[in-house]
Protein backbone atom coordinates (compact mmCIF):
# COMPACT_ATOMS: atom_id res chain seq x y z
CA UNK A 1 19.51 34.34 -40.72
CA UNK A 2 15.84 33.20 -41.33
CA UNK A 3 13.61 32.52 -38.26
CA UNK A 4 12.48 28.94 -38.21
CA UNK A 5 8.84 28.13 -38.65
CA UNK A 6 7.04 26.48 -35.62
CA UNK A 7 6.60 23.56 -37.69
CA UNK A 8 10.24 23.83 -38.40
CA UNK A 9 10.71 23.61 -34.82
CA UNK A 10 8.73 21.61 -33.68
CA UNK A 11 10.21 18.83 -36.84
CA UNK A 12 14.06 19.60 -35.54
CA UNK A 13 13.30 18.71 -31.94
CA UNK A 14 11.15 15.46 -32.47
CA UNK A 15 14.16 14.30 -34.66
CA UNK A 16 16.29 14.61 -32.01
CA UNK A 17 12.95 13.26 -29.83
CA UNK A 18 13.45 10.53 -31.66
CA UNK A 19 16.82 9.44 -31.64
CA UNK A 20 16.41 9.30 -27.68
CA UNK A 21 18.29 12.76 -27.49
CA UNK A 22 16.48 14.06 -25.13
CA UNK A 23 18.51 17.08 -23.38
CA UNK A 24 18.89 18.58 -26.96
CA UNK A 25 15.07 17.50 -27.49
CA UNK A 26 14.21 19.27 -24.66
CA UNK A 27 16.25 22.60 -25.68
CA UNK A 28 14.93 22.59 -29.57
CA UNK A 29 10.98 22.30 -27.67
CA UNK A 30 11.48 25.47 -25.16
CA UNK A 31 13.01 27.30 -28.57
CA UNK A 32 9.85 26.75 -29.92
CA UNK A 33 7.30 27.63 -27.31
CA UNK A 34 9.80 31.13 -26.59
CA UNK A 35 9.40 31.84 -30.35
CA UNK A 36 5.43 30.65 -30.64
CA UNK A 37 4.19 30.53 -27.15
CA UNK A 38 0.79 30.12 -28.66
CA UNK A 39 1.39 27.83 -31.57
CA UNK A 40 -0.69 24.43 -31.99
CA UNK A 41 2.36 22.20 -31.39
CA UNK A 42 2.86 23.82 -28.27
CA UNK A 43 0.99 21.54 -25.36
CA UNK A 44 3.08 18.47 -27.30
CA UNK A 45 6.18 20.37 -26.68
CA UNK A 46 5.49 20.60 -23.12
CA UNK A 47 4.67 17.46 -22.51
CA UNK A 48 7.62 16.06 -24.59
CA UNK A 49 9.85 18.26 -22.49
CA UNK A 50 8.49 16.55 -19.50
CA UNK A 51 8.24 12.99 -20.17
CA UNK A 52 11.91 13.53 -22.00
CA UNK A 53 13.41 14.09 -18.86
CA UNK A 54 11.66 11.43 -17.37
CA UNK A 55 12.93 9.38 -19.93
CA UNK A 56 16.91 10.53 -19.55
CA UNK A 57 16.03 9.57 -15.56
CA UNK A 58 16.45 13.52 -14.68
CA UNK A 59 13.66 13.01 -12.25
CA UNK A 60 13.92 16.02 -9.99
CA UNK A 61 13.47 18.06 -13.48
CA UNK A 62 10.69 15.84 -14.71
CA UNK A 63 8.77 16.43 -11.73
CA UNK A 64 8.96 20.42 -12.44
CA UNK A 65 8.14 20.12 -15.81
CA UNK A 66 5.30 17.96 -15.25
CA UNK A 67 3.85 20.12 -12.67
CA UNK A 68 4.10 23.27 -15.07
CA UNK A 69 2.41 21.25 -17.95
CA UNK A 70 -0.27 20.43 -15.50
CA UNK A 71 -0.72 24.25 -14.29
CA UNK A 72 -0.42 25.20 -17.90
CA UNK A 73 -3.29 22.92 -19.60
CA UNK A 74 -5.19 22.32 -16.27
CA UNK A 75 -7.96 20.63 -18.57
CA UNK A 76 -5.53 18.37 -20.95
CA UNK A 77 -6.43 15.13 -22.12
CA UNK A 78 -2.92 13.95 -21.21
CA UNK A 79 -3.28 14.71 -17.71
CA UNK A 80 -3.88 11.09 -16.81
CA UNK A 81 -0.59 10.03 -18.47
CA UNK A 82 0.64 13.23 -16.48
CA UNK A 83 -0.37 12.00 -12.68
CA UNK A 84 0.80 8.31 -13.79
CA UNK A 85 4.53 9.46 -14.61
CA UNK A 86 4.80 12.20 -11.49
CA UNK A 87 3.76 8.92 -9.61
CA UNK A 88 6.46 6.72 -11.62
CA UNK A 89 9.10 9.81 -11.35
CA UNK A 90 9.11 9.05 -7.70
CA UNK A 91 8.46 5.34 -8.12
CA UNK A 92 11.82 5.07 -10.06
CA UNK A 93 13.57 6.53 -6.83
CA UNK A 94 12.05 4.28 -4.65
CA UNK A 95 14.95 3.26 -2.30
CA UNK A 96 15.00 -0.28 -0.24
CA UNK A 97 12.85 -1.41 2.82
CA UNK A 98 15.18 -0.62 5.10
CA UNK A 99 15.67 3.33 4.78
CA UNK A 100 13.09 5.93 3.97
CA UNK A 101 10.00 5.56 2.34
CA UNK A 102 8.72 8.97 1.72
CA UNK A 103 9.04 8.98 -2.18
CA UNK A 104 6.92 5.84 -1.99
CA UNK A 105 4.13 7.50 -0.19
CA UNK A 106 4.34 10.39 -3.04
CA UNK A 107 4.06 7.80 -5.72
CA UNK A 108 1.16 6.17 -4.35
CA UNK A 109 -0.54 9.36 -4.33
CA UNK A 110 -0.28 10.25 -7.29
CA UNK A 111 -0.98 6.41 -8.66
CA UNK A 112 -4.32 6.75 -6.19
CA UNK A 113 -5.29 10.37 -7.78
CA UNK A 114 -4.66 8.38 -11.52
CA UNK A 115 -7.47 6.07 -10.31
CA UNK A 116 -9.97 8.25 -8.57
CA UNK A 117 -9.67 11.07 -11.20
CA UNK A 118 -9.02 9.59 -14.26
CA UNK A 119 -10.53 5.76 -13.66
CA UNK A 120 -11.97 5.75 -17.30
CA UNK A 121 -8.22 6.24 -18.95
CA UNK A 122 -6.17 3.62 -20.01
CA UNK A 123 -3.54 4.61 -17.20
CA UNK A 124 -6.16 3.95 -14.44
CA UNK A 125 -5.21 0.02 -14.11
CA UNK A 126 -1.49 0.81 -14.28
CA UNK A 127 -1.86 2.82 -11.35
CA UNK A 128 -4.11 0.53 -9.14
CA UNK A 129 -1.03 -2.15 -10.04
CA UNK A 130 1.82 0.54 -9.31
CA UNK A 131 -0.37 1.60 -6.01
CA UNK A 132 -0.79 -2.02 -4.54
CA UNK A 133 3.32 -2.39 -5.25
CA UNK A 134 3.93 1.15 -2.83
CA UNK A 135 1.75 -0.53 -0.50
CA UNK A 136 3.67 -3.57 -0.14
CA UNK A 137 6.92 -1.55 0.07
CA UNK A 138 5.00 0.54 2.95
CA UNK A 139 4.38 -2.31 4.56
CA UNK A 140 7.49 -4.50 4.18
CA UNK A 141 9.58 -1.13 5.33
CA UNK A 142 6.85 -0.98 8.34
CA UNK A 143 7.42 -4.79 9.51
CA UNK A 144 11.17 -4.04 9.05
CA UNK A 145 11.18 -1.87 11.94
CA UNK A 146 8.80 -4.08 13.70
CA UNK A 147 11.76 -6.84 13.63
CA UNK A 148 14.38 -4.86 13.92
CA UNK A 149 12.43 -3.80 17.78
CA UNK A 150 11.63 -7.62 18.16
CA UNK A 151 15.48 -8.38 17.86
CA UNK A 152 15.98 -6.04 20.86
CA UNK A 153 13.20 -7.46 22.60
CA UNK A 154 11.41 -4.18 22.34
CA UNK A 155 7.86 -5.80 22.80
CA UNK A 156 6.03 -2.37 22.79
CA UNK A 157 7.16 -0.78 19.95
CA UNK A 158 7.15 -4.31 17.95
CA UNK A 159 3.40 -4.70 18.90
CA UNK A 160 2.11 -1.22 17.76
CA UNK A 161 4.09 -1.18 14.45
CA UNK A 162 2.42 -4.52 13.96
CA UNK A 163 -0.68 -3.17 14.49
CA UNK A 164 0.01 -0.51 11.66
CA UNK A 165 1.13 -3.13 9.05
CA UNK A 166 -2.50 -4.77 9.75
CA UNK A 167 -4.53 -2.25 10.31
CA UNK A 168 -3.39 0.05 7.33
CA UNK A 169 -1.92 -2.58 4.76
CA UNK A 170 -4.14 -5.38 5.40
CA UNK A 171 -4.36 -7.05 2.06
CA UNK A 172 -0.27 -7.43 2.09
CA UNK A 173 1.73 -10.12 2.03
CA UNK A 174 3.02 -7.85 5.10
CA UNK A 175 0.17 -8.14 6.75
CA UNK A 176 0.46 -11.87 6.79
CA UNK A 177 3.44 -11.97 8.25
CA UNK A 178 2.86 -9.38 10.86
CA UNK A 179 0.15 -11.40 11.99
CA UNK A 180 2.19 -13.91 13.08
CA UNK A 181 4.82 -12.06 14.52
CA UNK A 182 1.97 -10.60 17.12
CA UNK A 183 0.15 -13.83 18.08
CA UNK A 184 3.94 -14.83 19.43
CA UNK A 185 4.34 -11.15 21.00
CA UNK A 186 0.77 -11.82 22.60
CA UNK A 187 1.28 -15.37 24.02
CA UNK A 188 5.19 -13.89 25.49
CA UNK A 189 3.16 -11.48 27.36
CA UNK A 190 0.11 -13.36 28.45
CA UNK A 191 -2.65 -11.94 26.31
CA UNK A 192 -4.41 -15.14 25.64
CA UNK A 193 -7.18 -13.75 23.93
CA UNK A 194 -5.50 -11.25 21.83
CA UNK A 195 -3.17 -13.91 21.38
CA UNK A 196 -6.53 -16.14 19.86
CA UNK A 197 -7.80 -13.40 18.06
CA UNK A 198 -4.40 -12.69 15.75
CA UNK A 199 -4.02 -16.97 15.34
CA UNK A 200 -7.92 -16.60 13.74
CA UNK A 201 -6.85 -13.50 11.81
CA UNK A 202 -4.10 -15.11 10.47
CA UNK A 203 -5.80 -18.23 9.97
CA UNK A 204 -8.57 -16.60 7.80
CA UNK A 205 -5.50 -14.98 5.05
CA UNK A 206 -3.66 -18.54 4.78
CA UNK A 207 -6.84 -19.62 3.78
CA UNK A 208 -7.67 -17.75 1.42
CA UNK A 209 -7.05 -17.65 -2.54
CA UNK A 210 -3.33 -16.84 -3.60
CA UNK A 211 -2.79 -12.93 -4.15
CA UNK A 212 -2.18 -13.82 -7.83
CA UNK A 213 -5.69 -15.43 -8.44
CA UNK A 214 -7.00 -12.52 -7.04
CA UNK A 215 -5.50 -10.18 -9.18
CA UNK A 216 -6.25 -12.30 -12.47
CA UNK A 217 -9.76 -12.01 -11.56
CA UNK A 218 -10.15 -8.53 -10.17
CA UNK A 219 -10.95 -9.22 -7.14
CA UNK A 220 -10.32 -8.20 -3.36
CA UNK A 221 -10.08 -11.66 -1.28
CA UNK A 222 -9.43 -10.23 1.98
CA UNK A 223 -12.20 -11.60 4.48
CA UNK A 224 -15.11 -9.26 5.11
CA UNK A 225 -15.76 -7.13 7.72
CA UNK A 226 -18.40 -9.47 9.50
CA UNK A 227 -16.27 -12.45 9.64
CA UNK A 228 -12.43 -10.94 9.78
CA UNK A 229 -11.29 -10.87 13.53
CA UNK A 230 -8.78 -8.54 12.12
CA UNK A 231 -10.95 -5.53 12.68
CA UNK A 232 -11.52 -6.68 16.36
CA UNK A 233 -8.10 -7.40 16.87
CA UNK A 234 -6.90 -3.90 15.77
CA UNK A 235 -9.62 -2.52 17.67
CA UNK A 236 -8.45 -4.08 21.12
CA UNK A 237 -5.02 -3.60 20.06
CA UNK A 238 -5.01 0.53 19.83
CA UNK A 239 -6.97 -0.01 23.40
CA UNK A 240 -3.77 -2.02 25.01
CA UNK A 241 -1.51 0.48 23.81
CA UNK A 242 -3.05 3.48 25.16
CA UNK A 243 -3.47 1.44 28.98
CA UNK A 244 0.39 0.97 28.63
CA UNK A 245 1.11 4.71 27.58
CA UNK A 246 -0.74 5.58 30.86
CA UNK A 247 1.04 2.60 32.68
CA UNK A 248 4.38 3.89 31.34
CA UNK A 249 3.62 7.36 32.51
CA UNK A 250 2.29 6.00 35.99
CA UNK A 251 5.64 4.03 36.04
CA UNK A 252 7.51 7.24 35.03
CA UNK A 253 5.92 9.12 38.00
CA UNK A 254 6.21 6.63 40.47
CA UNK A 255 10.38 6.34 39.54
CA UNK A 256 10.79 10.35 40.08
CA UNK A 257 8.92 9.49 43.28
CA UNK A 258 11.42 7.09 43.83
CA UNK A 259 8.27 4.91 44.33
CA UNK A 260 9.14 1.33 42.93
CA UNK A 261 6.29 0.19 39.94
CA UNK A 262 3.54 -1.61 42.36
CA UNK A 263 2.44 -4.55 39.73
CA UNK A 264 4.13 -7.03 37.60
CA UNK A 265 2.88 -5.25 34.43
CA UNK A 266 4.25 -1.89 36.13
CA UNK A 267 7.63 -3.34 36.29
CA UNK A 268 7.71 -5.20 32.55
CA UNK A 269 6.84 -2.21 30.82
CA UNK A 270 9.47 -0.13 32.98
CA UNK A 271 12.06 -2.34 31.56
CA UNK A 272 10.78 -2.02 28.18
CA UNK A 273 11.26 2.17 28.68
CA UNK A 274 14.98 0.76 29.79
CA UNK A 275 15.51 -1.00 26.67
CA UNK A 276 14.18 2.12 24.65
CA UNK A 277 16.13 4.22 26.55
């Protein structure tokens, strides 16, 4: 039986390519690159392997076979297209706001490393859009928790997840609505000025220009540094919460003491390790 030519091949598997068959694609492309490892249609063939499994949503095997393209032609001029679809391989698995979110954090690294490695490529806008959609997801699945502590009256754990959404997704629609859930968390517990601070954080986004007409003209809207009390509310935030971890661990002393907590801040966060517990 005669041997097929690469170009033979390589013309059988893009017919099948073609016709959206990808598994036998994919099987006609690794026949050519055991027969001509070396031959010019090879990188292609990689590639097509790759992004054909992507394609027939086999993402666990899309993954592999964009990693060995990428180990394979470290220099490639498709490795932005590469980065985008390991990013939208993990993307597509993205699962809802109320379980785990650790494929979205994958994505959104690979969308970032799209943008700060390849920003001149055509895939480096696609990314910053994919990116700022894992970041709302992050921060939606982060203020679910929040609420779900808030419905148990779980004021400590409520607060600092809060915290997170605005202090690591701050231009979020998240963000927003952290916001307000902590200026009511901070005027139930008597931090008036905390309390202040989150109502003039808040205040600032509602003001501001819809997320849309930001994104139409390229730009970020979120206040600056110099006049967002967001940055001073964080700030005096992540200080409250580590005087409560040592009041907790005073109160935790004091009950093996069989001491009784000595303030009235002693005794709320003691029922807060209650409700925990």
């Amino acid at each position: 039986m005669r041997r097929l030519s690469a170009k033979e091949y390589y013309t059988e598997a893009s017919d099948y390519y073609n016709r959206e068959d990808f598994i036998t694609a994919g099987e006609k492309y690794q026949e050519l690159l055991d027969q001509y490892p070396l031959n010019p249609y090879a990188e292609e063939a990689q590639l097509k392997i790759a992004y054909g499994r992507y394609l027939d949503r086999k993402f666990a095997d899309a993954l592999t076979g964009f990693s060995d393209f990428e180990r394979t032609y470290p220099t490639s001029s498709h490795l932005p297209f590469v980065q985008y679809y390991r990013g939208m391989s993990y993307l597509d698995q993205m699962r809802s706001i109320d379980r785990d979110q650790s494929v979205t954090e994958k994505a959104n690294d690979f969308f970032r490393a799209v943008s700060g490695r390849f920003g001149d490529s055509s895939f480096a806008l696609l990314a910053e859009q994919k990116s700022r959609s894992c970041r709302e997801s992050l921060a939606e699945h982060e203020l679910y928790v929040a609420e779900f502590h808030m419905k148990r009256f779980a004021l400590l754990p409520a607060k600092s997840r809060l915290r997170r959404v605005v202090e690591e997704y701050p231009e979020t629609d998240a963000a927003t609505k952290a916001l307000g859930h902590l200026q009511e968390i901070l005027e139930d517990i008597n931090k008036k000025s905390l309390a202040e601070l989150a109502g003039k954080a808040l205040a600032a986004r509602k003001a501001a220009k819809p997320a849309s007409a930001d994104a139409a003209t390229g730009t970020d809207n979120t206040p600056p540094p110099e006049v967002d009390p967001l940055l001073a509310l964080v700030t005096q935030l992540k200080k409250q919460e580590e005087e409560d971890r040592k009041v907790v661990f005073q109160s935790s002393e004091s009950e093996k003491k069989d001491t009784p907590p000595q303030t009235p801040t002693q005794r709320a966060l003691q029922k807060e390790i209650e409700k925990r517990e």
